[in-house]
Protein backbone atom coordinates (compact mmCIF):
# COMPACT_ATOMS: atom_id res chain seq x y z
CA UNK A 1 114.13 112.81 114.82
CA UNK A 2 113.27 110.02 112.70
CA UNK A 3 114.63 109.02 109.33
CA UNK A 4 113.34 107.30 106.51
CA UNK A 5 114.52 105.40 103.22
CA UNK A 6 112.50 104.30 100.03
CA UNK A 7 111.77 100.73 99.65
CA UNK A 8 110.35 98.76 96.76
CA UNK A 9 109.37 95.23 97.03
CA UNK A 10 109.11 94.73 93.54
CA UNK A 11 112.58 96.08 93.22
CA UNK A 12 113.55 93.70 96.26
CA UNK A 13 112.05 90.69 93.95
CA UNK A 14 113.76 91.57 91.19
CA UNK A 15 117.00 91.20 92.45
CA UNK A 16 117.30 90.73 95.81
CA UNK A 17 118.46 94.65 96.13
CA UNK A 18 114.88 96.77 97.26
CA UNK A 19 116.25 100.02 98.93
CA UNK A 20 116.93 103.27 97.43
CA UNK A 21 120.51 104.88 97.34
CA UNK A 22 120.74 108.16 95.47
CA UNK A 23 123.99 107.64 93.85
CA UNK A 24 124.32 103.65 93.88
CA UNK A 25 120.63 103.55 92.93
CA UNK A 26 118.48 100.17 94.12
CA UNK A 27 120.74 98.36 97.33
CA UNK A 28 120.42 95.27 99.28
CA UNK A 29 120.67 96.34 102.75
CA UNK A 30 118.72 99.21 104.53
CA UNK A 31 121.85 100.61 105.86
CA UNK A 32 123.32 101.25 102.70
CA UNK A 33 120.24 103.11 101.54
CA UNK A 34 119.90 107.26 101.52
CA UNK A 35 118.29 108.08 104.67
CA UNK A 36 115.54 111.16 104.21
CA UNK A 37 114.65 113.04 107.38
CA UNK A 38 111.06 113.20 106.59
CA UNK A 39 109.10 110.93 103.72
CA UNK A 40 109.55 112.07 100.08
CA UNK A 41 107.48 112.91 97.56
CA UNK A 42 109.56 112.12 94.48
CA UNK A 43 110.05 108.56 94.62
CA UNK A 44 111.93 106.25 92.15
CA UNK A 45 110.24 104.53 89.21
CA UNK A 46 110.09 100.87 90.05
CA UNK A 47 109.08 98.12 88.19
CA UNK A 48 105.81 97.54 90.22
CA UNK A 49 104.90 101.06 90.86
CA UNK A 50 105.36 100.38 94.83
CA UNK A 51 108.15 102.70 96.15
CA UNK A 52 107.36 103.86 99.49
CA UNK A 53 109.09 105.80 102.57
CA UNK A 54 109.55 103.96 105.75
CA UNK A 55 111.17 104.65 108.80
CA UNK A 56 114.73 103.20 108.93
CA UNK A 57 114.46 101.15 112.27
CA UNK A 58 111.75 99.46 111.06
CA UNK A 59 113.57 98.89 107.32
CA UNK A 60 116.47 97.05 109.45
CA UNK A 61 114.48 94.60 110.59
CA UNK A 62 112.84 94.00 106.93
CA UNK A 63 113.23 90.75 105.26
CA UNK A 64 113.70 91.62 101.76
CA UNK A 65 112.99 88.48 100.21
CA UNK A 66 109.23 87.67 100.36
């Protein structure tokens, strides 16, 4: 089964940090985020409105810095 974990790159921008952990809140690395075993609905506020779910073996291979 696939998992998933939110990432902003807005967030990521911000401060280097652009995946969602529900009790650290915005981390730098996708495996410290909270992974989801489907996409969800409910996603963080960010500062550019661009949370999204996507599957965690493509967030490992992200570059967060753009």
């Amino acid at each position: 089964m696939e998992k998933y974990v939110i990432f902003s790159h807005s967030e990521a921008r911000l401060g280097d940090a652009g995946f969602w952990n529900n009790q650290l809140g915005w981390v730098e690395k996708a495996i410290h985020a909270t992974l989801f075993d489907e996409p969800k609905i409910g996603l963080p506020i960010t500062s550019g409105s661009d949370a999204r779910c996507v599957p965690y073996r493509e967030a490992v291979t992200m570059r967060v810095r753009s």
